[in-house]
N, C-alpha and C. Protein backbone atom coordinates (compact mmCIF):
# COMPACT_ATOMS: atom_id res chain seq x y z
N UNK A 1 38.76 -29.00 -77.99
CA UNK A 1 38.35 -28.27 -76.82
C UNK A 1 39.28 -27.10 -76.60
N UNK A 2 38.70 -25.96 -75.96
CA UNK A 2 39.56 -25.17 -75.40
C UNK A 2 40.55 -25.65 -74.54
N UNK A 3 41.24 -24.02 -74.21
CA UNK A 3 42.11 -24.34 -73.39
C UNK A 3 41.48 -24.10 -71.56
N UNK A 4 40.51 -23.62 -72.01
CA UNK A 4 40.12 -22.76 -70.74
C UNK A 4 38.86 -23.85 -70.27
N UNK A 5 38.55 -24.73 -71.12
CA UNK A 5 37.53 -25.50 -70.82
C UNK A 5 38.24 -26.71 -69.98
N UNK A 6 39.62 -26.98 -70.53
CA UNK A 6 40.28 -28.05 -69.81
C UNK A 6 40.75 -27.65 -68.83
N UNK A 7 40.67 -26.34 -68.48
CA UNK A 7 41.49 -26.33 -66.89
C UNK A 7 40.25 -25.79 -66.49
N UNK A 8 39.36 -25.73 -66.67
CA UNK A 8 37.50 -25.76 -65.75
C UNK A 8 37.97 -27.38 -65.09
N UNK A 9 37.99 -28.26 -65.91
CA UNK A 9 37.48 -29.82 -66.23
C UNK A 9 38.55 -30.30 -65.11
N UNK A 10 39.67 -30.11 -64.99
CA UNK A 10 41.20 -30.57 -64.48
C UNK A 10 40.56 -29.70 -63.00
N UNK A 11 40.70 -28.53 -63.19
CA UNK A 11 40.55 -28.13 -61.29
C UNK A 11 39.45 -28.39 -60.83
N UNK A 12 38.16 -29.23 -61.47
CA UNK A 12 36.92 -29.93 -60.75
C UNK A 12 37.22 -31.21 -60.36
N UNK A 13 38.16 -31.68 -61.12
CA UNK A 13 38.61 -33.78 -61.15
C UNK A 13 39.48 -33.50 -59.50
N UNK A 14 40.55 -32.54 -59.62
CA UNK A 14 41.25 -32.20 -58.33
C UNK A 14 40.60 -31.62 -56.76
N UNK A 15 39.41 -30.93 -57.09
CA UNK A 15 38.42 -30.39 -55.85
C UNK A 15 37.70 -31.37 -55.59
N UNK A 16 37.39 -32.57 -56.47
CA UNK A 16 36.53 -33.75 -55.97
C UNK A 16 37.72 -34.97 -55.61
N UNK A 17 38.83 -34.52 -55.73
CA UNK A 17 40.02 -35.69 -55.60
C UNK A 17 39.96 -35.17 -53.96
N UNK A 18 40.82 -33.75 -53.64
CA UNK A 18 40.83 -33.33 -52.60
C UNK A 18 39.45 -33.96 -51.36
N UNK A 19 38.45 -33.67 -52.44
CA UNK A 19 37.21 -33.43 -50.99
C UNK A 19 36.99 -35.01 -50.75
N UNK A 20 37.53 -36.11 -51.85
CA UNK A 20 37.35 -37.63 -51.18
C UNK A 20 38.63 -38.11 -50.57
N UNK A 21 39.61 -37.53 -50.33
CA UNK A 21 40.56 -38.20 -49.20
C UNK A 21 40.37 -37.07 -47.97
N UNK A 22 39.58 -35.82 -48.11
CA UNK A 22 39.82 -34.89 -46.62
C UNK A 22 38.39 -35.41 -45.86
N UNK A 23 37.37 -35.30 -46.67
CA UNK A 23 36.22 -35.37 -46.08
C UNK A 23 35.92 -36.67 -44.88
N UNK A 24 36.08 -37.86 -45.47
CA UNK A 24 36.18 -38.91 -44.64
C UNK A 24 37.02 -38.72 -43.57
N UNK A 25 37.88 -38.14 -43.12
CA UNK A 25 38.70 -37.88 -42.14
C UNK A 25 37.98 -37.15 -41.03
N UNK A 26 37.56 -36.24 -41.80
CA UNK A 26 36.68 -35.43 -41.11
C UNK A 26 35.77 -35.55 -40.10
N UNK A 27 34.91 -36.53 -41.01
CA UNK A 27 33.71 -36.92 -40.52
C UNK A 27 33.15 -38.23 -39.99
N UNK A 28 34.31 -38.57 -39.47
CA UNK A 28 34.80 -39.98 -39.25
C UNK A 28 34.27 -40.39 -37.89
N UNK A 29 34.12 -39.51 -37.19
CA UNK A 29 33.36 -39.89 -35.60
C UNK A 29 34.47 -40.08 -34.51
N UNK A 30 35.45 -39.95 -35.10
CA UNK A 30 36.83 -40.32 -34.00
C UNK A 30 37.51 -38.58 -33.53
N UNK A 31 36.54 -37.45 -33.54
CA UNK A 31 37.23 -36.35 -32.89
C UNK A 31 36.76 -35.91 -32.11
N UNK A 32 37.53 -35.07 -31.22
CA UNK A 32 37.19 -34.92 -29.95
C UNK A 32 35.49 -34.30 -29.81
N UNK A 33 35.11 -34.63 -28.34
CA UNK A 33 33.81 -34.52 -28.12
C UNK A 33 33.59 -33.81 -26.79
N UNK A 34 32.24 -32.99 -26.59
CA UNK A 34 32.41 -33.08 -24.93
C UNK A 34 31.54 -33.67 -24.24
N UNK A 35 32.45 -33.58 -23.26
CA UNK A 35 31.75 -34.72 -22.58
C UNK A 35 30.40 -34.72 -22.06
N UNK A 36 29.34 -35.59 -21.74
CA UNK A 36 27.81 -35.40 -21.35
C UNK A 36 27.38 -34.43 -20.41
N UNK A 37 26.78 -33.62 -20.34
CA UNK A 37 26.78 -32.92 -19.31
C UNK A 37 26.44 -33.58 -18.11
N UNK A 38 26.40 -33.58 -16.76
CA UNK A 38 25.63 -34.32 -15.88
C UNK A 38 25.23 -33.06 -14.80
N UNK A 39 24.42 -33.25 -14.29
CA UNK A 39 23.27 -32.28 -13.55
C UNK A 39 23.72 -33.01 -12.30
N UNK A 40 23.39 -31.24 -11.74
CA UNK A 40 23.67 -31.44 -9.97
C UNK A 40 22.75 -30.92 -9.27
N UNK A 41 21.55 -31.45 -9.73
CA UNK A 41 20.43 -30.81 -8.93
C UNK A 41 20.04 -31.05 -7.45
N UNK A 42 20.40 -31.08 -6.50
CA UNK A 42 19.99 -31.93 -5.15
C UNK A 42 18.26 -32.05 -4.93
N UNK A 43 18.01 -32.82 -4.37
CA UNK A 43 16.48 -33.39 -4.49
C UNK A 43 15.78 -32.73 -3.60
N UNK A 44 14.41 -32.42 -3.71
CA UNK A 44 13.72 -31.88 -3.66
C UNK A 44 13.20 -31.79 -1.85
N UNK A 45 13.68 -30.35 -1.09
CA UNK A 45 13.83 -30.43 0.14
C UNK A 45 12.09 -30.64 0.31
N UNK A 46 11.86 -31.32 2.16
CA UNK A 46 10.46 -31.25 2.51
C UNK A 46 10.52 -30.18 2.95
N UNK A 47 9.46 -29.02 2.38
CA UNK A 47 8.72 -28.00 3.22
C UNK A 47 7.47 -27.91 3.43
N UNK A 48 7.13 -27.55 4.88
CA UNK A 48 5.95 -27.63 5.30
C UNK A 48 5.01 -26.49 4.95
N UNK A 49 3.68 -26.55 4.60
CA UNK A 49 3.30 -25.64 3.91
C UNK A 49 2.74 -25.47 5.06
N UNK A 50 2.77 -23.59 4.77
CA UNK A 50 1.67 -23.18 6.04
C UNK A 50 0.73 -22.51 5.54
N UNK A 51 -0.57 -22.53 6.62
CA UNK A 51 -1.68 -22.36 6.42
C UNK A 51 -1.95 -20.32 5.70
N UNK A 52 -2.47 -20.68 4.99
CA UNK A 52 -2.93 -19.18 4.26
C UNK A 52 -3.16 -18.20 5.80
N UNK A 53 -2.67 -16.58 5.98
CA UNK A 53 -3.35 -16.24 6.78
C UNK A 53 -4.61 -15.37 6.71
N UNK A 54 -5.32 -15.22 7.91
CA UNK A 54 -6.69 -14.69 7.04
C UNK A 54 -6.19 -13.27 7.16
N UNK A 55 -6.84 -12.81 6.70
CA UNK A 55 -6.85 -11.15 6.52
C UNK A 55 -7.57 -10.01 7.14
N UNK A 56 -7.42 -9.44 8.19
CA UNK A 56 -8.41 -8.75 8.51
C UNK A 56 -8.03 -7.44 8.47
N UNK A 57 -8.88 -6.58 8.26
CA UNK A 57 -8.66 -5.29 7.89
C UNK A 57 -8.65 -4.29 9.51
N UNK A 58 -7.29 -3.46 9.44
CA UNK A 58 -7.36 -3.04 11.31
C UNK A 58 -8.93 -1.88 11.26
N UNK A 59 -8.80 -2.22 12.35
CA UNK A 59 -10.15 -1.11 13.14
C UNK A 59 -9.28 0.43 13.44
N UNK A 60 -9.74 1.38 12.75
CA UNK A 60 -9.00 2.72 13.38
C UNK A 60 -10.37 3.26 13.61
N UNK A 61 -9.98 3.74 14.81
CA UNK A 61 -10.78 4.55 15.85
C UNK A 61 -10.44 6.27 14.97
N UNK A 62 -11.77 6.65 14.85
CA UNK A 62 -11.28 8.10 13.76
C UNK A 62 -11.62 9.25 15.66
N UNK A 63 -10.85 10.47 15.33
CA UNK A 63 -10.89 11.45 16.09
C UNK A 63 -10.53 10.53 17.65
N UNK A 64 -9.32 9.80 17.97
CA UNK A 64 -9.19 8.89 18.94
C UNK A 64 -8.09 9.80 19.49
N UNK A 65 -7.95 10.28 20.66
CA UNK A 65 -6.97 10.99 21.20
C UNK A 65 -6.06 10.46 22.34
N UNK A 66 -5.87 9.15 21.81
CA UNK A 66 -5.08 8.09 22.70
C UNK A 66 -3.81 7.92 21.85
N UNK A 67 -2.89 8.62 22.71
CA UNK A 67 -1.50 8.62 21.79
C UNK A 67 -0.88 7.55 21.98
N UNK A 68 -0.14 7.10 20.90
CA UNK A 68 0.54 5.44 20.09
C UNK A 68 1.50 5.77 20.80
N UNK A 69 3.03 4.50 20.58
CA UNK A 69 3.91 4.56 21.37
C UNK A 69 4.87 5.43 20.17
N UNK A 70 4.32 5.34 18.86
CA UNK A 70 4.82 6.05 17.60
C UNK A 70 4.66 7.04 17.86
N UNK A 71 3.87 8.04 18.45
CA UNK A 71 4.01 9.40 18.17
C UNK A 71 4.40 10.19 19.36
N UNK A 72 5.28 11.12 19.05
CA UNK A 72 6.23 11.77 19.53
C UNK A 72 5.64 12.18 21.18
N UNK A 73 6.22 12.54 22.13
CA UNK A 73 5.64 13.20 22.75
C UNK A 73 5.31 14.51 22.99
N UNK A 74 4.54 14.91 23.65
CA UNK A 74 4.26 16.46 23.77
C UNK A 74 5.05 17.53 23.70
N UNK A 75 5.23 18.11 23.03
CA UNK A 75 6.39 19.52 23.46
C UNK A 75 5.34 20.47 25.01
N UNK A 76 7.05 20.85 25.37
CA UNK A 76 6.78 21.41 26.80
C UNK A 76 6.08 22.54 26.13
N UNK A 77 6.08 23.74 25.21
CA UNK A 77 5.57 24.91 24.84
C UNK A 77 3.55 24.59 24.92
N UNK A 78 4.07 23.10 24.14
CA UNK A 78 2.04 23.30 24.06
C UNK A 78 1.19 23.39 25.45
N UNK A 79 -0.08 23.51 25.02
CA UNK A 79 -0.94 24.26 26.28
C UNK A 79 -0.99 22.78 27.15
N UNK A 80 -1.45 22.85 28.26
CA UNK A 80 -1.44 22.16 29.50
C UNK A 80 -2.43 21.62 29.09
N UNK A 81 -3.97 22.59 28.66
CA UNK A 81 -5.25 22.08 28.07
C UNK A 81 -5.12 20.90 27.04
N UNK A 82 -4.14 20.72 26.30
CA UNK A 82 -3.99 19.63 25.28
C UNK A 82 -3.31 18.74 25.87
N UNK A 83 -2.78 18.68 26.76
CA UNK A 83 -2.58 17.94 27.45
C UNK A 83 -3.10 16.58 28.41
N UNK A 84 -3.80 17.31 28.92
CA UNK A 84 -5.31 17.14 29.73
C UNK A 84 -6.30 16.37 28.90
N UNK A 85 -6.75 17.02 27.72
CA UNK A 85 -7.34 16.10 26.98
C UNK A 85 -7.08 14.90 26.18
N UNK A 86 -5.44 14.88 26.11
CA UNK A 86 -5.21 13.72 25.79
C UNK A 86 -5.22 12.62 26.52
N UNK A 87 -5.24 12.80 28.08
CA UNK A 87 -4.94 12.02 28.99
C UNK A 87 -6.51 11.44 29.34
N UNK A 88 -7.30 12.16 29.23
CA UNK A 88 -9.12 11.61 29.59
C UNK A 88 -9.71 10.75 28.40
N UNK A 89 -9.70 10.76 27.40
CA UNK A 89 -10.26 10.04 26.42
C UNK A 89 -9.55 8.96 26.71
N UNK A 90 -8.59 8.87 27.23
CA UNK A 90 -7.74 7.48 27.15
C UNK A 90 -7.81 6.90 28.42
N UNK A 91 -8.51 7.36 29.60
CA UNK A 91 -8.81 6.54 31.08
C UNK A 91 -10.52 6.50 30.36
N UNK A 92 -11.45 7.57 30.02
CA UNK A 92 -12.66 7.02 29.46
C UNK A 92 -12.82 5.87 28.43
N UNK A 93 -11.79 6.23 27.84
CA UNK A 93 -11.69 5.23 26.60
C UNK A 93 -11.60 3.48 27.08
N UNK A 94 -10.83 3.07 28.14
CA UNK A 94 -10.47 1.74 28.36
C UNK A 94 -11.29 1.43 28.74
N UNK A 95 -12.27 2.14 29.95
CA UNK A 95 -13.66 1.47 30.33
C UNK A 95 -14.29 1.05 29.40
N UNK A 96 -14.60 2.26 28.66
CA UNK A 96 -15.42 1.57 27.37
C UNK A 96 -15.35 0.57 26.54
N UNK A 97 -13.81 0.30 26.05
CA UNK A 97 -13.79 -0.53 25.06
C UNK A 97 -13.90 -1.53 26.00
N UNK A 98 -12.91 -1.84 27.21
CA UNK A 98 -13.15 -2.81 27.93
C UNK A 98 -14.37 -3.54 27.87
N UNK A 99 -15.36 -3.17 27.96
CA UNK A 99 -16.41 -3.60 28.19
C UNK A 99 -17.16 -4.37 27.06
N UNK A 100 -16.90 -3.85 25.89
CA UNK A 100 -17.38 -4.62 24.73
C UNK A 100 -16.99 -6.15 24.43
N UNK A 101 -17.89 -6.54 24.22
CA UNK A 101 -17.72 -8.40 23.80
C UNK A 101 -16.34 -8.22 22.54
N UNK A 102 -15.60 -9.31 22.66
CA UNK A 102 -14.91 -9.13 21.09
C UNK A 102 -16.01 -9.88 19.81
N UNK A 103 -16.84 -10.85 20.21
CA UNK A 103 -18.10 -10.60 19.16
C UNK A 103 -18.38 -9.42 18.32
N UNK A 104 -18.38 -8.54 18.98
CA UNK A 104 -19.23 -7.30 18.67
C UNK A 104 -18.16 -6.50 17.86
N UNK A 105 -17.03 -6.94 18.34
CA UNK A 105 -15.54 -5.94 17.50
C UNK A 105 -15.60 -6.94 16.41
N UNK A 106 -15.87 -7.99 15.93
CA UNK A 106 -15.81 -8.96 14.70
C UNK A 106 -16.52 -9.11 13.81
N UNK A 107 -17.59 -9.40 14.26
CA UNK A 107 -18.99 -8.77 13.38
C UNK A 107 -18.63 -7.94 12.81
N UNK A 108 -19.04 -6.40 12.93
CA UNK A 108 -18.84 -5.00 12.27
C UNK A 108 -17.59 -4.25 12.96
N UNK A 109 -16.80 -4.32 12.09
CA UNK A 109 -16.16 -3.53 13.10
C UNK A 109 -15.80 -1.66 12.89
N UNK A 110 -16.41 -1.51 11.54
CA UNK A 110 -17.06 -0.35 11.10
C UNK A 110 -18.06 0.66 11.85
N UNK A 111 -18.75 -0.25 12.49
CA UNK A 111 -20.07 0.06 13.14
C UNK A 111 -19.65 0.37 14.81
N UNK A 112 -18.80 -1.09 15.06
CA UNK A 112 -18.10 -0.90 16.26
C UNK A 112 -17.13 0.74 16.57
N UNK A 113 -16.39 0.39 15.82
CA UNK A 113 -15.41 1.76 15.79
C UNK A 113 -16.38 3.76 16.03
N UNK A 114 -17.01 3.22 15.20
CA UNK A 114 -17.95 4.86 15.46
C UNK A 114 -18.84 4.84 16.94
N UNK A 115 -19.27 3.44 17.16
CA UNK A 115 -20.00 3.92 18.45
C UNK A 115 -19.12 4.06 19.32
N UNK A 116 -17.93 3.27 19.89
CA UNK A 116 -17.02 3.50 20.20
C UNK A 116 -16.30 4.71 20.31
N UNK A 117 -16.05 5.39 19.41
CA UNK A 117 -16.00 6.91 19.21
C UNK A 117 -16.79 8.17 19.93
N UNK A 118 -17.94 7.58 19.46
CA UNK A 118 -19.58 8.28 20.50
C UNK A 118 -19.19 8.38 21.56
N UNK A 119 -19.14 6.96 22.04
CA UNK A 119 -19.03 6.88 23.88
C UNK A 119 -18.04 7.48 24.43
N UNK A 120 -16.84 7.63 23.69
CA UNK A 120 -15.66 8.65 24.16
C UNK A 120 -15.42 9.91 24.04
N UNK A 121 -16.31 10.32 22.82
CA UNK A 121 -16.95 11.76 22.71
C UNK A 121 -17.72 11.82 24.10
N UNK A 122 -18.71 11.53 24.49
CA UNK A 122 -19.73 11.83 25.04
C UNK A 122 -19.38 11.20 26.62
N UNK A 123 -18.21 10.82 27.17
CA UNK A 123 -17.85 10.45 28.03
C UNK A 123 -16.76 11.86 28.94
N UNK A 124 -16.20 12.43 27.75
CA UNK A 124 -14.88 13.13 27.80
C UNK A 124 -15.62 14.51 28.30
N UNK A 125 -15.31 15.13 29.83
CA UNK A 125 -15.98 16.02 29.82
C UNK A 125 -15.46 17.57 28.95
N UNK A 126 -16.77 18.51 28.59
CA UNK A 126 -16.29 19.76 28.02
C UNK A 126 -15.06 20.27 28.15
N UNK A 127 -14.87 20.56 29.75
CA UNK A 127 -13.95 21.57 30.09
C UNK A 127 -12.56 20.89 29.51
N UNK A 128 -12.35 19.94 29.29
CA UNK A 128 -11.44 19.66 28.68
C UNK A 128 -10.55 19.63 26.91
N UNK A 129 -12.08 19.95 26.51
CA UNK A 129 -11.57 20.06 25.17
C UNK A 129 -11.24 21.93 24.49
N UNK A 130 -9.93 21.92 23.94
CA UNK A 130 -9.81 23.63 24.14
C UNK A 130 -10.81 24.37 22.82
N UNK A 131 -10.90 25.57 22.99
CA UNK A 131 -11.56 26.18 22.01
C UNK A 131 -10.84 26.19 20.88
N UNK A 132 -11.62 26.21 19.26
CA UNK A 132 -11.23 26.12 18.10
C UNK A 132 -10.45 27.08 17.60
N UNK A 133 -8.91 26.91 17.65
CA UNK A 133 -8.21 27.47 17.85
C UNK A 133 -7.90 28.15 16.18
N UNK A 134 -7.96 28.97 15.19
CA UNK A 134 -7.80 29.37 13.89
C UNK A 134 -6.60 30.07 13.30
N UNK A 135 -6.28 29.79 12.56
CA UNK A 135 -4.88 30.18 12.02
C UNK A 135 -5.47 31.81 11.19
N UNK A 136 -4.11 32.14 10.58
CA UNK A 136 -4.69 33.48 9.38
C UNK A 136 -5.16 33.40 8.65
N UNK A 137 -5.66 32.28 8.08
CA UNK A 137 -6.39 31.71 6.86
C UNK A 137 -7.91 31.15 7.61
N UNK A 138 -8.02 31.63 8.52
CA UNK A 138 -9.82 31.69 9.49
C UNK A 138 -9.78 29.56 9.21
N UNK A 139 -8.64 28.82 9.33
CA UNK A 139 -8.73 27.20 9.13
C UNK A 139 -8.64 26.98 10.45
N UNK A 140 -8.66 25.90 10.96
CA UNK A 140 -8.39 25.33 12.17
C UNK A 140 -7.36 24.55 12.37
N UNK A 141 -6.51 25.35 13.23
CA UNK A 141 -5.47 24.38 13.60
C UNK A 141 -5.20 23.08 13.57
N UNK A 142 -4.52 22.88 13.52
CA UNK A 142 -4.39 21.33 13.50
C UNK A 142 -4.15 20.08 11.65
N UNK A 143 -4.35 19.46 12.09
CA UNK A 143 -4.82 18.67 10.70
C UNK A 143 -6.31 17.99 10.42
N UNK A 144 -6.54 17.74 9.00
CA UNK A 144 -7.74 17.66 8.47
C UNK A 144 -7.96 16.58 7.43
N UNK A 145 -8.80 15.81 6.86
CA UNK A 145 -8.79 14.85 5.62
C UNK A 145 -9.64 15.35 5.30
N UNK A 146 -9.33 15.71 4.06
CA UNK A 146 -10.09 16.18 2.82
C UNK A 146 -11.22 15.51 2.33
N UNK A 147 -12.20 14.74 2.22
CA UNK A 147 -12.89 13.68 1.99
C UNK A 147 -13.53 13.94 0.51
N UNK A 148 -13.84 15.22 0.15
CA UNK A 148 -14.17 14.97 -1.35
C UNK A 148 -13.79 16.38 -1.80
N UNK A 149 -14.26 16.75 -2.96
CA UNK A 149 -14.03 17.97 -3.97
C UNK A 149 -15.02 17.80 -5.11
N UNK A 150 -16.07 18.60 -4.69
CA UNK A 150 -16.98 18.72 -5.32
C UNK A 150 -17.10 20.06 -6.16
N UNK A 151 -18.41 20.09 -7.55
CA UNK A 151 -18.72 21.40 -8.17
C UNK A 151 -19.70 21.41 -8.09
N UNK A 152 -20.71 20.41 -7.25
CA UNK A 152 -21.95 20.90 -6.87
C UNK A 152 -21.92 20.90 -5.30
N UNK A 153 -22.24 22.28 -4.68
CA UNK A 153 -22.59 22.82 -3.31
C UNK A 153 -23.43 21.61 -2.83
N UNK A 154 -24.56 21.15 -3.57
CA UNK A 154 -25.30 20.79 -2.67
C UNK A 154 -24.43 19.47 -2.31
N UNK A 155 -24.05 18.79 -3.22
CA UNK A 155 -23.51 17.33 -2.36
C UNK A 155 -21.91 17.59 -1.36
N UNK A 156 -21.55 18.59 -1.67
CA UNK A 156 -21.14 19.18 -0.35
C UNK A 156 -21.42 19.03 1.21
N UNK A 157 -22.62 20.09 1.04
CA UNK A 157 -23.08 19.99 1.73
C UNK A 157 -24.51 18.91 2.34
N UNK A 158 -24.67 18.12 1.40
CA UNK A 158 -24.91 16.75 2.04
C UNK A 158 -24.06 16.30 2.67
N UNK A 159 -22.69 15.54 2.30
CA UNK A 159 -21.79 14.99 3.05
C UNK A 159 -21.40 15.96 4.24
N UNK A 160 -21.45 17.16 4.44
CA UNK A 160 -20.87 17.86 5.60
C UNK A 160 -22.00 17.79 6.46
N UNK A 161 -23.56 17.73 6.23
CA UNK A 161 -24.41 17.60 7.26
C UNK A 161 -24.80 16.30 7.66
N UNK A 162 -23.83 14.98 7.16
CA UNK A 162 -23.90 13.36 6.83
C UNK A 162 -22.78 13.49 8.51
N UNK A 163 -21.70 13.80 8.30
CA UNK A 163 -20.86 13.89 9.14
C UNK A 163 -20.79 14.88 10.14
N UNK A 164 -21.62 15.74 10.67
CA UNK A 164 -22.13 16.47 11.31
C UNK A 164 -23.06 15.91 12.55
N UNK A 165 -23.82 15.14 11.58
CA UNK A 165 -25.15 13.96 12.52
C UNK A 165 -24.26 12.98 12.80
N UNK A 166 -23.40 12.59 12.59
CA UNK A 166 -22.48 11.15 13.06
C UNK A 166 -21.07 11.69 14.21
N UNK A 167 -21.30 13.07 14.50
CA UNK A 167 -20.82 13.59 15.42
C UNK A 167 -19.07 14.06 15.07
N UNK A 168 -18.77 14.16 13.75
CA UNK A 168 -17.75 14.41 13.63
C UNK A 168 -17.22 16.18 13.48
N UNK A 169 -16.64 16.84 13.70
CA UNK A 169 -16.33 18.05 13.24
C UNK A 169 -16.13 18.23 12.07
N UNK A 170 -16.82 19.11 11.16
CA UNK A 170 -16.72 18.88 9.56
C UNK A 170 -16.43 20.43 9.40
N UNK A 171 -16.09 20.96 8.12
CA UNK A 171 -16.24 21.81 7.72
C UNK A 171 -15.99 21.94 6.12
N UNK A 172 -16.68 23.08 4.98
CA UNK A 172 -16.31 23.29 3.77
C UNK A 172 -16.09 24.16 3.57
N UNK A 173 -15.22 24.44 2.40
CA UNK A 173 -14.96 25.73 2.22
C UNK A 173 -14.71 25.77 0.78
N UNK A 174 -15.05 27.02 -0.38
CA UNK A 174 -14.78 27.10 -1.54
C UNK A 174 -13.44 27.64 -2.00
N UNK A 175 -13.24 26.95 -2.94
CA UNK A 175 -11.74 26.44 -3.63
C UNK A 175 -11.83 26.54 -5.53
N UNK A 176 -11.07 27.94 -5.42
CA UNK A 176 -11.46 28.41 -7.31
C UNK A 176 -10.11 27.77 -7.94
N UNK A 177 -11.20 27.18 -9.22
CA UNK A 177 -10.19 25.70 -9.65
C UNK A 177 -10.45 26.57 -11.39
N UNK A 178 -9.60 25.71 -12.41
CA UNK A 178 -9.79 26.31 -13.46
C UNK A 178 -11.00 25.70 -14.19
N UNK A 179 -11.72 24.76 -13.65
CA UNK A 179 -13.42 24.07 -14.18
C UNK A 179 -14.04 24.71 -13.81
N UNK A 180 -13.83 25.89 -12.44
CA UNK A 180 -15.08 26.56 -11.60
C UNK A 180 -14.64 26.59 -9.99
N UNK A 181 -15.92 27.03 -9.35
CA UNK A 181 -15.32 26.77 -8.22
C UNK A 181 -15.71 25.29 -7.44
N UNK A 182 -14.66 24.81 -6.51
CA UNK A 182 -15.01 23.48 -6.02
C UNK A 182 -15.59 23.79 -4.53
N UNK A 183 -16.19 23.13 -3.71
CA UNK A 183 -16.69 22.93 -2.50
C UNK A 183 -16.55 21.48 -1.83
C-alpha cells in the first residue's frame, strides 16, 4: 500500500474513534433545556352584546333658511333684508313641521322634506326675500350645487325645467371643456 493511502485509512479509524466517545455525550438528553412555556391568558371576560343600530339616513331640508347652532352668526355689514328672512322661514317653518304626524316623516322622508320645503316657500312672505343679487361674472351671489355636466343641451335643460317645476331656483350656463362645450 501507499503511503498516502494509509494515512486516508489511519485519519478515518481516528474521526470515527473521536465521533464514538464525543457523540454520545452529546446527545445524551442530560443538557440543559428550557423550560415549558406556560401561558397567561386570563379567561374570557362577559360582554354584553348590544343590539345592532338601525340606520337611518338624516332628512335635510334643501333651500331651508333656519340657521344651525354651527353656523356662524350674521355679520353686522350684511343687509338687514337677510336678516329678516332668515328669521321668517324659521317662525313659518315650526308651525309647519309642527304639525306633521312623525308617520309621515318615516314613511318617505324624501317626499316629506320637499313638501315641507313648499310650505315654507309658499308661507314666507315676498317682501322678504331680497332681489337676485349678481356678481361680475352675471352668477348669483351666494352658493350653488352643481348637479350635473352635461354635452347634450337638451338634458340640461330637462333637469333645469325638472327643478324649476319642483320650485327650486335653478340655473345653466355653458362651460368650454376640451371634449366641447358642457351645459
Amino acid at each position: 500500500m501507499q503511503q498516502s493511502t494509509k494515512q486516508r485509512i489511519v485519519g478515518t479509524v481516528v474521526l470515527l474513534a473521536l465521533a464514538l466517545i464525543f457523540l454520545p455525550t452529546i446527545f445524551d438528553g442530560e443538557g440543559s433545556y428550557q423550560p415549558a412555556i406556560s401561558s397567561r391568558i386570563p379567561a374570557t371576560p362577559n360582554v354584553t352584546v348590544l343590539p345592532e343600530p338601525i340606520q337611518l339616513r338624516p332628512v335635510i331640508l334643501a333651500d331651508n333658511d333656519k340657521p344651525h347652532e354651527t353656523e356662524p352668526a350674521l355679520l353686522p355689514e350684511q343687509d338687514s333684508a337677510l336678516a329678516v328672512e332668515t328669521r321668517a322661514p324659521e317662525e313659518a317653518g315650526a308651525s309647519a313641521l309642527d304639525n306633521e304626524p312623525v308617520a309621515a316623516i318615516a314613511a318617505d322622508p324624501v317626499e316629506f322634506a320637499l313638501n315641507s320645503v313648499a310650505e315654507i316657500t309658499e308661507s314666507a312672505p315676498d317682501s322678504t326675500r331680497p332681489g337676485s343679487v349678481l356678481d361680475e361674472n352675471g352668477l348669483p351671489q351666494g352658493w350653488s350645487v352643481r348637479l350635473g355636466s352635461f354635452s347634450n343641451a337638451d338634458n340640461a335643460i330637462a333637469l333645469l325645467e325638472r327643478l324649476q317645476v319642483a320650485g327650486y331656483r335653478a340655473y345653466s350656463r355653458i362651460i368650454p371643456a376640451e371634449q366641447g362645450d358642457l351645459t
